[in-house]
PDB file of N, CA and C in Angstrom:
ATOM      1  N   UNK A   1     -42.491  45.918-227.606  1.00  0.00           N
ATOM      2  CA  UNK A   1     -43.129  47.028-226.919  1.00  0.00           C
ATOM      3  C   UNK A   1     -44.593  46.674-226.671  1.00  0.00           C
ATOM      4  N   UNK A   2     -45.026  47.044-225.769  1.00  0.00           N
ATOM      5  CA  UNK A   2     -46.526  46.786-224.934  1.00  0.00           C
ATOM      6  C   UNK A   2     -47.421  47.573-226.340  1.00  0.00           C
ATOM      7  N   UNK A   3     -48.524  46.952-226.385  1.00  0.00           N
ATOM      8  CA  UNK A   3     -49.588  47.728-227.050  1.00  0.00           C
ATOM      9  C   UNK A   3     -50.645  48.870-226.461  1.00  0.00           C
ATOM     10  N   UNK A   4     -50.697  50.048-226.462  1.00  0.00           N
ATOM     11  CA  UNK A   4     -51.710  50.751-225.879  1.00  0.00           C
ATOM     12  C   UNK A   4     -53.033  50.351-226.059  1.00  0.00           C
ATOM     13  N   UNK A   5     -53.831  50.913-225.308  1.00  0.00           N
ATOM     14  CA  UNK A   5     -55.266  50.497-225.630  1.00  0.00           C
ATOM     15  C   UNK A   5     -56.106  51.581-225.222  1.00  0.00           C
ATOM     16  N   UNK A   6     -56.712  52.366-226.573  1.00  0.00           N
ATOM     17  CA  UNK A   6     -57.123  53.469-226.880  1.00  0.00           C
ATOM     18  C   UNK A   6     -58.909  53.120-226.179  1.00  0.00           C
ATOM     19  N   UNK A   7     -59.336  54.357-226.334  1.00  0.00           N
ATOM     20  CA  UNK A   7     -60.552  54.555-225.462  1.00  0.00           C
ATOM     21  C   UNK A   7     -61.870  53.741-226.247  1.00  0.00           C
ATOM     22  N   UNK A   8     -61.416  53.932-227.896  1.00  0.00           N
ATOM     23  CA  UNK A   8     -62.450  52.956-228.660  1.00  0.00           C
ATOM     24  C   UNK A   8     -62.316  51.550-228.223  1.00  0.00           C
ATOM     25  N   UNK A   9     -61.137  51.092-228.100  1.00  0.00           N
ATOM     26  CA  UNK A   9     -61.193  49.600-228.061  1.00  0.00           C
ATOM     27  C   UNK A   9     -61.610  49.355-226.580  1.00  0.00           C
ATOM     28  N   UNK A  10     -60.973  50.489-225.700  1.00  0.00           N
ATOM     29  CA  UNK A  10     -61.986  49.963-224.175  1.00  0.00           C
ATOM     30  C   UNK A  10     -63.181  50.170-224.124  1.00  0.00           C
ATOM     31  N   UNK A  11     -64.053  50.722-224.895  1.00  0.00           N
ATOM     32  CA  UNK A  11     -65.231  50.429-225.029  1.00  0.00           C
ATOM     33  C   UNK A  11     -65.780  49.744-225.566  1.00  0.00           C
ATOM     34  N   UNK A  12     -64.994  48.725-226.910  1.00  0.00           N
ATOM     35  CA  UNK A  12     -65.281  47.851-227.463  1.00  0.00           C
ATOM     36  C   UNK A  12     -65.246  46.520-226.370  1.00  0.00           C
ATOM     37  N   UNK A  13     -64.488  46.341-225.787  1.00  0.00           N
ATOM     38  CA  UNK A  13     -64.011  45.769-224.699  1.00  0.00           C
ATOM     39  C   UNK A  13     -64.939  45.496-223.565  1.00  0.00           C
ATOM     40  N   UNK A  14     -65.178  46.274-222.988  1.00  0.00           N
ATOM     41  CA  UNK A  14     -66.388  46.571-221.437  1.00  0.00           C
ATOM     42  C   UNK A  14     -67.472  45.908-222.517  1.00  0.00           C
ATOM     43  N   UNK A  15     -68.348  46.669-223.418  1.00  0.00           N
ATOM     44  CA  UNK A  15     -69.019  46.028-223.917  1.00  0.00           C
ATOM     45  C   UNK A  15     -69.056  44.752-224.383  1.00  0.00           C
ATOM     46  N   UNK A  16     -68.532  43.788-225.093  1.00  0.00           N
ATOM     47  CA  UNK A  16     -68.622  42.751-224.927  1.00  0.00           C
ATOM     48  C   UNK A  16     -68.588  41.842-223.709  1.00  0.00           C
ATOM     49  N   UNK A  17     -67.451  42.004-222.767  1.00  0.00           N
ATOM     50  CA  UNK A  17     -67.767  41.407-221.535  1.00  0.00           C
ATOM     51  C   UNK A  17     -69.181  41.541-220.918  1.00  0.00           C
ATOM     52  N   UNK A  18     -69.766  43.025-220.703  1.00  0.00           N
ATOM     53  CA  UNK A  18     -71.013  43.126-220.002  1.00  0.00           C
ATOM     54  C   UNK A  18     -71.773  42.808-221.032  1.00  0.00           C
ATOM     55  N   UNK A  19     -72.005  42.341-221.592  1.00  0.00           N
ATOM     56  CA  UNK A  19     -73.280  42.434-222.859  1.00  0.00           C
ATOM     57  C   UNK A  19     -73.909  43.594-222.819  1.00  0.00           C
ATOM     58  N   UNK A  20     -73.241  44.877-222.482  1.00  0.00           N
ATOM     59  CA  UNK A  20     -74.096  46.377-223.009  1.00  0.00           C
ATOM     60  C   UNK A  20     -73.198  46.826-224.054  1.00  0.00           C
ATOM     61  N   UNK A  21     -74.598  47.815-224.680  1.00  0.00           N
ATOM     62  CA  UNK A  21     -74.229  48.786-226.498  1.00  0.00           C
ATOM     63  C   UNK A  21     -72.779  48.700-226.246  1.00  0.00           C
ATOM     64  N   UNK A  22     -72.444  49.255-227.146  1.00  0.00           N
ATOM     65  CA  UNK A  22     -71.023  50.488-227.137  1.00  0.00           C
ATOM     66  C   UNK A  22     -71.398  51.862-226.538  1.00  0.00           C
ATOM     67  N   UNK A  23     -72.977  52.083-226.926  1.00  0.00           N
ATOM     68  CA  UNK A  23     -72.713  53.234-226.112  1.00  0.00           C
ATOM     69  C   UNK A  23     -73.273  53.274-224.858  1.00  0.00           C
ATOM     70  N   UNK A  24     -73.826  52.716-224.556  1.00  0.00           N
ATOM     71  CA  UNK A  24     -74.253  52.252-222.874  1.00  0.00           C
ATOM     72  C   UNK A  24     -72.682  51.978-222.498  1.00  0.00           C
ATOM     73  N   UNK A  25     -71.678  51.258-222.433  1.00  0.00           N
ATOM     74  CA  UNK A  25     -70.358  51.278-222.129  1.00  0.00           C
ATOM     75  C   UNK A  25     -69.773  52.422-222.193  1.00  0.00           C
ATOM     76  N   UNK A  26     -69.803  52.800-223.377  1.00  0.00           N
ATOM     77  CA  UNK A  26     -69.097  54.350-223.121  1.00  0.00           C
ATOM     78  C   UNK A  26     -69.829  55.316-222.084  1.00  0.00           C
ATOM     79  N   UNK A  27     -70.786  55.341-221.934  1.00  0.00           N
ATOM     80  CA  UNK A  27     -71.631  55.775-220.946  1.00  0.00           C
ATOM     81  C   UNK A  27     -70.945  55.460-219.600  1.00  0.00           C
ATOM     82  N   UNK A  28     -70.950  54.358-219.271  1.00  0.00           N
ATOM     83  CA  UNK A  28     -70.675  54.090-217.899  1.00  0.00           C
ATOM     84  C   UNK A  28     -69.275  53.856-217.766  1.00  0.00           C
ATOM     85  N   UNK A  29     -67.884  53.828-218.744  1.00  0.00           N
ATOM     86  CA  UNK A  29     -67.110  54.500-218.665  1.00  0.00           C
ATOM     87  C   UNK A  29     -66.992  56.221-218.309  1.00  0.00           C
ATOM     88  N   UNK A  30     -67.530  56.605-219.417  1.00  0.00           N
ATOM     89  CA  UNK A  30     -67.408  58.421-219.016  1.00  0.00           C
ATOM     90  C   UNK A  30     -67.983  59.105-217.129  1.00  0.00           C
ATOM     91  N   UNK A  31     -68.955  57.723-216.976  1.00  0.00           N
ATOM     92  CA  UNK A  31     -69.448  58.175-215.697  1.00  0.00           C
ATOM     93  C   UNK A  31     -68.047  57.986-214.435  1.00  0.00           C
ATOM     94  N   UNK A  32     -68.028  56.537-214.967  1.00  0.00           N
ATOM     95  CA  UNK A  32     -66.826  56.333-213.765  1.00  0.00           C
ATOM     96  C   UNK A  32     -65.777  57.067-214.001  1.00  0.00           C
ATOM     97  N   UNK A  33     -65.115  57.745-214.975  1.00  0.00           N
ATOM     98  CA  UNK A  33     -63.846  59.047-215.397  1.00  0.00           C
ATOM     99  C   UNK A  33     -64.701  59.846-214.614  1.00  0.00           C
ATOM    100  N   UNK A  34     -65.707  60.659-214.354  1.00  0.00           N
ATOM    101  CA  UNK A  34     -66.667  61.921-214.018  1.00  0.00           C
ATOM    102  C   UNK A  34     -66.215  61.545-212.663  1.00  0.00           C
ATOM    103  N   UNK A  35     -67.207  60.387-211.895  1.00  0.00           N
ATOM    104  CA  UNK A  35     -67.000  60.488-210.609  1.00  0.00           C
ATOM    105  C   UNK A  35     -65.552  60.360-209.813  1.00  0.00           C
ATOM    106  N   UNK A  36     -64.546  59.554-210.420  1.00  0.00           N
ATOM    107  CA  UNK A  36     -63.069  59.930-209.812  1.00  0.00           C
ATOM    108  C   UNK A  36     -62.783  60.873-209.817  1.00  0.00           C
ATOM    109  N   UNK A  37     -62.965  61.936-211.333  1.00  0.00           N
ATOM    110  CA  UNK A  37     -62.655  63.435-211.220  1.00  0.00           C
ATOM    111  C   UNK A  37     -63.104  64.239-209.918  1.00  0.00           C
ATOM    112  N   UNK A  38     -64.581  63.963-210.019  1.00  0.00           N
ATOM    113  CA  UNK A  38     -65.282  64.937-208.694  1.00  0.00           C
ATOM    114  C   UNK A  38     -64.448  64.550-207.379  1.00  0.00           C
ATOM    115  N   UNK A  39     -64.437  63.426-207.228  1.00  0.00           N
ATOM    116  CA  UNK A  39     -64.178  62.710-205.834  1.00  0.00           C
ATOM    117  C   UNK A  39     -62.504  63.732-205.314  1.00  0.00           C
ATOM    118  N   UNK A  40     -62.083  63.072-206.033  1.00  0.00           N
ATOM    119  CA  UNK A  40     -60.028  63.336-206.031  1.00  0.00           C
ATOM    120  C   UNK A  40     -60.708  65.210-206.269  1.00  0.00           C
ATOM    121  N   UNK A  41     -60.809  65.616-207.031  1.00  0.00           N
ATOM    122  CA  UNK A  41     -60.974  67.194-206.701  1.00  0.00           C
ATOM    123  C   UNK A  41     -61.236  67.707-205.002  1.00  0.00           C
ATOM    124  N   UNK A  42     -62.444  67.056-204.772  1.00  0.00           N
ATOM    125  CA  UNK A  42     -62.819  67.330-203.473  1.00  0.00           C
ATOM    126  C   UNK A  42     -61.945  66.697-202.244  1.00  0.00           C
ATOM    127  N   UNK A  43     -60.859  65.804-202.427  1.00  0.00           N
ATOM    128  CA  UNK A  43     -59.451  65.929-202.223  1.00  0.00           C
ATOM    129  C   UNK A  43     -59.923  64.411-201.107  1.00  0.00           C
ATOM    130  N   UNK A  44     -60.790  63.198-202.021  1.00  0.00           N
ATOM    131  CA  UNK A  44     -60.882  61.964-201.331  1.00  0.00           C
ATOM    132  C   UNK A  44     -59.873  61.163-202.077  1.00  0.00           C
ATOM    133  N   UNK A  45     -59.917  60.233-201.130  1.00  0.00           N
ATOM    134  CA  UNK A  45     -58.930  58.952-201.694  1.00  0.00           C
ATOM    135  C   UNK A  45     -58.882  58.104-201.794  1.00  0.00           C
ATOM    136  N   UNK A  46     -59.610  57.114-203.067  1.00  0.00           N
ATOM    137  CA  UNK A  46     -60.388  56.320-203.744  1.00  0.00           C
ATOM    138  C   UNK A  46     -59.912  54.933-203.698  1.00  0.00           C
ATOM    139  N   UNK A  47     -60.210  53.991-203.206  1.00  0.00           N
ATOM    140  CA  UNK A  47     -59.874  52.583-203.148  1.00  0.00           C
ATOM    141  C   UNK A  47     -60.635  51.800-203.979  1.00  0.00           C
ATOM    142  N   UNK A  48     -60.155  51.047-205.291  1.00  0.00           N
ATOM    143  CA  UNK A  48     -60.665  50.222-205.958  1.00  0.00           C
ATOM    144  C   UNK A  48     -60.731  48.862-205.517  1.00  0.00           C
ATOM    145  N   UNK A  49     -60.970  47.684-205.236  1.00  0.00           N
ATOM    146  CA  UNK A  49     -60.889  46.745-205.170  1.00  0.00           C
ATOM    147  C   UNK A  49     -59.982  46.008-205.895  1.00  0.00           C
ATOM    148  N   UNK A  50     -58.885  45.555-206.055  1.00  0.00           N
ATOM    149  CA  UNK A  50     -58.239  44.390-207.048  1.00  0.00           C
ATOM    150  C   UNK A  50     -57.441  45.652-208.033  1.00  0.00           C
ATOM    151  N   UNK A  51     -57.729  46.953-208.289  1.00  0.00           N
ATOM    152  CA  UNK A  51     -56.893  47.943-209.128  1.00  0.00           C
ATOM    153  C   UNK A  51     -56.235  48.795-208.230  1.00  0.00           C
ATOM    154  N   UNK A  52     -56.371  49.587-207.211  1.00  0.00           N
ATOM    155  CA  UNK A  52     -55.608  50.064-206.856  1.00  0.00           C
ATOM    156  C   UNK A  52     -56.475  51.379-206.219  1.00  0.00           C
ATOM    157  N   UNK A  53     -55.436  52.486-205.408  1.00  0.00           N
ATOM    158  CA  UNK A  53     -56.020  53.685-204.943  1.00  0.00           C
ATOM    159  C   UNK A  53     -55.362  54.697-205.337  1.00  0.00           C
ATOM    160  N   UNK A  54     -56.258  55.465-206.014  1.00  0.00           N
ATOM    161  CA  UNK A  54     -56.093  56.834-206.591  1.00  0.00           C
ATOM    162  C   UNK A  54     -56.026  58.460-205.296  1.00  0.00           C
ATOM    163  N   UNK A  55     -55.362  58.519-205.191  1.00  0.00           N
ATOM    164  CA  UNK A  55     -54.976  59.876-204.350  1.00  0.00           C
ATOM    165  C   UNK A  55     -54.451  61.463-204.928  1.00  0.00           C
ATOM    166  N   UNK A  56     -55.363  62.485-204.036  1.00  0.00           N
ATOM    167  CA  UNK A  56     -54.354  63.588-204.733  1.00  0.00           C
ATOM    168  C   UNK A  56     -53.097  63.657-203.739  1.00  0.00           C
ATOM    169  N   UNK A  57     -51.788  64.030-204.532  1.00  0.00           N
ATOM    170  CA  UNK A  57     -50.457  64.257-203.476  1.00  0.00           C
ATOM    171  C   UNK A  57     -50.201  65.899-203.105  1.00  0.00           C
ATOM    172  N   UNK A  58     -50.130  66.388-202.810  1.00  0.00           N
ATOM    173  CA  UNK A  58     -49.763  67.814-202.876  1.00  0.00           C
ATOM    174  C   UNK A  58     -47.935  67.828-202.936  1.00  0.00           C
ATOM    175  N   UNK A  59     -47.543  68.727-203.878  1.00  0.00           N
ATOM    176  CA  UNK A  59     -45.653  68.841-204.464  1.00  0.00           C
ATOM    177  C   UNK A  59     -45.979  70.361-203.909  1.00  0.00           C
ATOM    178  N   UNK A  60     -44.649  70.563-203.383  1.00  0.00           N
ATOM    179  CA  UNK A  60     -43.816  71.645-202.626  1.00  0.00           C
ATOM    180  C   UNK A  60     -43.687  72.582-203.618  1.00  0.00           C
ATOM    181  N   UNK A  61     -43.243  73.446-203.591  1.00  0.00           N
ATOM    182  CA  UNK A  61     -42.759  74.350-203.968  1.00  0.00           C
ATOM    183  C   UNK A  61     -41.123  74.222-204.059  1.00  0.00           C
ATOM    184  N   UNK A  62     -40.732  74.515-205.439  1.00  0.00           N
ATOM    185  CA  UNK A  62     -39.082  74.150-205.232  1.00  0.00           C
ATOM    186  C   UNK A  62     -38.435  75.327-206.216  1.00  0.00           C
ATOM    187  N   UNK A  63     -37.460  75.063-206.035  1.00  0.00           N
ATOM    188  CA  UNK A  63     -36.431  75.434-207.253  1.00  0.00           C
ATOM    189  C   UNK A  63     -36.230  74.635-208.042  1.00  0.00           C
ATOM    190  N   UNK A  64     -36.208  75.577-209.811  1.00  0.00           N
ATOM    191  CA  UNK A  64     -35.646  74.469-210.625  1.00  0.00           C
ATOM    192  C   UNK A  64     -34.633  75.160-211.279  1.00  0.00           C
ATOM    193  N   UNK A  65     -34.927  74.312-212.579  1.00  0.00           N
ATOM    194  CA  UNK A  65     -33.526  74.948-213.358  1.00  0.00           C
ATOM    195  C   UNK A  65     -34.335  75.278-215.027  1.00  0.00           C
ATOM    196  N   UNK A  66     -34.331  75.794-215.476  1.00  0.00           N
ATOM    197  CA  UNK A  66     -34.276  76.261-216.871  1.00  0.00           C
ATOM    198  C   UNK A  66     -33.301  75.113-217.681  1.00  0.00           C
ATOM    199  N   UNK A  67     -33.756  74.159-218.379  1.00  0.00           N
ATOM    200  CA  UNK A  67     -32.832  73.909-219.349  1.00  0.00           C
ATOM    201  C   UNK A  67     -32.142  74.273-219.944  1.00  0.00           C
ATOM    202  N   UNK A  68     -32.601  75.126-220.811  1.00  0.00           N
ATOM    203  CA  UNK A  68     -32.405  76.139-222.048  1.00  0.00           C
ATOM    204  C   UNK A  68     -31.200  76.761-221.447  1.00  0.00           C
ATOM    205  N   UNK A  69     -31.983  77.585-220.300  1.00  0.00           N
ATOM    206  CA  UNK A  69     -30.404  79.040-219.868  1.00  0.00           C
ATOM    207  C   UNK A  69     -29.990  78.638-218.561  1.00  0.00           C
ATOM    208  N   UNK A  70     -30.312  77.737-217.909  1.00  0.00           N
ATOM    209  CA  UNK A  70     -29.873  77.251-216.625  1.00  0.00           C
ATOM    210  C   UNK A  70     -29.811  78.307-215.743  1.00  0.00           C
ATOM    211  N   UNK A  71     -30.971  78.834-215.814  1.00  0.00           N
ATOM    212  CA  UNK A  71     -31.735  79.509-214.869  1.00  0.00           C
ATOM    213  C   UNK A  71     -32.165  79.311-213.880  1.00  0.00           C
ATOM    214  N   UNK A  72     -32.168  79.924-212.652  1.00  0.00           N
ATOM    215  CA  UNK A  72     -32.602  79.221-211.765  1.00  0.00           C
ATOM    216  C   UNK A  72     -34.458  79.811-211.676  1.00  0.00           C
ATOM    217  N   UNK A  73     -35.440  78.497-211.671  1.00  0.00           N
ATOM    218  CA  UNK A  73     -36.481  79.283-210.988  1.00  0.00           C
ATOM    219  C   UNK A  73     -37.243  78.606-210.668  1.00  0.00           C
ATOM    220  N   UNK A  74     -38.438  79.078-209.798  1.00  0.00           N
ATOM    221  CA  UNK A  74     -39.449  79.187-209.023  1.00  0.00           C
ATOM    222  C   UNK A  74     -40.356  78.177-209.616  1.00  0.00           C
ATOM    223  N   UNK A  75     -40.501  76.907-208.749  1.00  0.00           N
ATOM    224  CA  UNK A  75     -41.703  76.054-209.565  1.00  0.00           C
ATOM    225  C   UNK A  75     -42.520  76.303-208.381  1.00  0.00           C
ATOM    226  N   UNK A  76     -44.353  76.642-208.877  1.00  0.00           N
ATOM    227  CA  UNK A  76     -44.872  76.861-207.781  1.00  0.00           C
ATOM    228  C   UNK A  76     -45.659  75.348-207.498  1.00  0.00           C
ATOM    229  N   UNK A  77     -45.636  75.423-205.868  1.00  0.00           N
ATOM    230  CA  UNK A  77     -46.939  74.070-205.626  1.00  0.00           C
ATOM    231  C   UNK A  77     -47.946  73.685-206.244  1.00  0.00           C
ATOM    232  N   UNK A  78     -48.156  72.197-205.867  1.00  0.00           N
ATOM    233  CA  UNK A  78     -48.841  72.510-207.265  1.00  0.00           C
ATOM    234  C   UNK A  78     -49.474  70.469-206.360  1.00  0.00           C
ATOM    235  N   UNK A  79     -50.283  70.525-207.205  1.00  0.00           N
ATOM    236  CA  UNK A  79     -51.024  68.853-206.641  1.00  0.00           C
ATOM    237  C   UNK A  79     -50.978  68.080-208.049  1.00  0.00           C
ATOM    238  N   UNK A  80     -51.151  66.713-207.327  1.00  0.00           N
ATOM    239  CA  UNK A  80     -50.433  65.578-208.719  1.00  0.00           C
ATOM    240  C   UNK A  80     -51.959  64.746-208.504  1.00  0.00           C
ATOM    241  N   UNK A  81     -52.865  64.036-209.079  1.00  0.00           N
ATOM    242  CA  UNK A  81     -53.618  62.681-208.904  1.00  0.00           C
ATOM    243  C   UNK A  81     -51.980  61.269-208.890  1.00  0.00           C
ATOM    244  N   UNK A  82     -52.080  60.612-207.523  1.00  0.00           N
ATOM    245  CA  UNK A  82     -51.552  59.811-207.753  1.00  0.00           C
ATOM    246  C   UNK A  82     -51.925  58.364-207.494  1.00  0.00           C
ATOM    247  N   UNK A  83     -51.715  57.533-208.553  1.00  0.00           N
ATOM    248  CA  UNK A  83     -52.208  55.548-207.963  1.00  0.00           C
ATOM    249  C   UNK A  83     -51.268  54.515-207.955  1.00  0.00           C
ATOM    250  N   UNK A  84     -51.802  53.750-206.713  1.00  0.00           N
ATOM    251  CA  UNK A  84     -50.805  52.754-206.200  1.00  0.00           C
ATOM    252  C   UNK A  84     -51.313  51.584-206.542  1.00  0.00           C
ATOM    253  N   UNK A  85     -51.312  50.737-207.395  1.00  0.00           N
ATOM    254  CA  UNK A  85     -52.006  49.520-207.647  1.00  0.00           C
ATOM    255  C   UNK A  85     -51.668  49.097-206.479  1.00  0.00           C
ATOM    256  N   UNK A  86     -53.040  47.890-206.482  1.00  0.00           N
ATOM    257  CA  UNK A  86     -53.478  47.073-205.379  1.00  0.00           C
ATOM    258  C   UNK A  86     -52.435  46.041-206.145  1.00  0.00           C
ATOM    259  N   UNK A  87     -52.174  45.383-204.852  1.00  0.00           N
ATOM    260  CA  UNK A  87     -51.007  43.728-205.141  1.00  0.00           C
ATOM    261  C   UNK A  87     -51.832  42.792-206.066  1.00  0.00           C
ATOM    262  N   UNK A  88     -53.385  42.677-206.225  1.00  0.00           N
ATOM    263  CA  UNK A  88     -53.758  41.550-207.102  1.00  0.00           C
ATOM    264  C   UNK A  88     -53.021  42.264-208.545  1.00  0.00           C
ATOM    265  N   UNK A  89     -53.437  43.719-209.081  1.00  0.00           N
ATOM    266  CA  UNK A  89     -52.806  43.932-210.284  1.00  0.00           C
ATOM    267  C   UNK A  89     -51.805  43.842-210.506  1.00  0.00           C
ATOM    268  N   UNK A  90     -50.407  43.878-209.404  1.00  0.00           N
ATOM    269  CA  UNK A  90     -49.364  43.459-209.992  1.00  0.00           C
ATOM    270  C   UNK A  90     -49.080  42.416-210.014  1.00  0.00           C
ATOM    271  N   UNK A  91     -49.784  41.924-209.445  1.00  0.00           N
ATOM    272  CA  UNK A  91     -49.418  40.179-209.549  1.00  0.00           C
ATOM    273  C   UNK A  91     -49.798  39.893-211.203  1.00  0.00           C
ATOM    274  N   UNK A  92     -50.804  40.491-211.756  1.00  0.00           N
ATOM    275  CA  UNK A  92     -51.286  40.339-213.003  1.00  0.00           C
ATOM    276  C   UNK A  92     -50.260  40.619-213.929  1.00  0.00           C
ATOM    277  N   UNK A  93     -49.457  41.572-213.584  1.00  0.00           N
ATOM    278  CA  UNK A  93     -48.811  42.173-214.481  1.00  0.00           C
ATOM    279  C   UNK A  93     -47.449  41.757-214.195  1.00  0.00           C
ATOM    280  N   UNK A  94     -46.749  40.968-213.441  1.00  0.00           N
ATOM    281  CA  UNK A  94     -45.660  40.517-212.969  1.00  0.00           C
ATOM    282  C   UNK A  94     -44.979  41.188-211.964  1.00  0.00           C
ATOM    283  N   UNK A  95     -45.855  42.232-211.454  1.00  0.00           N
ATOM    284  CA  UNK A  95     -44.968  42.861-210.237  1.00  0.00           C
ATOM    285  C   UNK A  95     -45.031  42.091-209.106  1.00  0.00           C
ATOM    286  N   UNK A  96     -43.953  42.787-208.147  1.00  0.00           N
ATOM    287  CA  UNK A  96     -43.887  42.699-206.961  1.00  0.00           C
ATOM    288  C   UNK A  96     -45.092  42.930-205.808  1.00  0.00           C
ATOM    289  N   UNK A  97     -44.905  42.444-204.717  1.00  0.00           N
ATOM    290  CA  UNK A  97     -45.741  43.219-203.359  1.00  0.00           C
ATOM    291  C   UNK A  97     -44.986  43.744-202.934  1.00  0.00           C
ATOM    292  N   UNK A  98     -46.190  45.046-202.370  1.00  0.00           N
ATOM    293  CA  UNK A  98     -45.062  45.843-201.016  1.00  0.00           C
ATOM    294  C   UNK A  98     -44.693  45.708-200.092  1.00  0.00           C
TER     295      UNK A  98
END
């Protein structure tokens, strides 16, 4: 199984590569989380270089089902953040191109 990699160690991480603190890294982590948030809220659609593009999708309105009582009901619309890695990352990671 793949190992996760929690928010301490990506800041342990950024920091050593850049030669900044831990908390100057965490810093300019939390900034770049801030500005995708704002951006994708205000409903842009973010192209990374070499990672990929982050988009909001907008989902329909549907019917579902109740597990429990197999119910039928009402899921309302509703918007997703969604990302498409760029082809260099899957190449990194063993994927395919589109």
């Amino acid at each position: 199984m793949a190992q996760s990699l929690s928010t301490s160690q990506l800041v342990d991480e950024v920091a050593t590569r850049t030669g900044l603190s831990k908390v100057q890294a965490k810093q300019a982590i939390s900034a770049v989380v801030a500005v995708l948030g704002e951006h994708l809220a205000a409903g842009a659609r973010i192209q990374i270089s070499g990672l990929g593009t982050f988009e909001v999708r907008e989902r329909a309105a549907r019917e579902g089902t109740n597990p429990r009582t197999r119910e039928k009901v009402q899921v309302p619309a509703s918007k997703a953040v969604g990302f498409r890695a760029a082809s260099a990352l899957k190449g990194r990671v063993g994927g395919g191109t589109e």
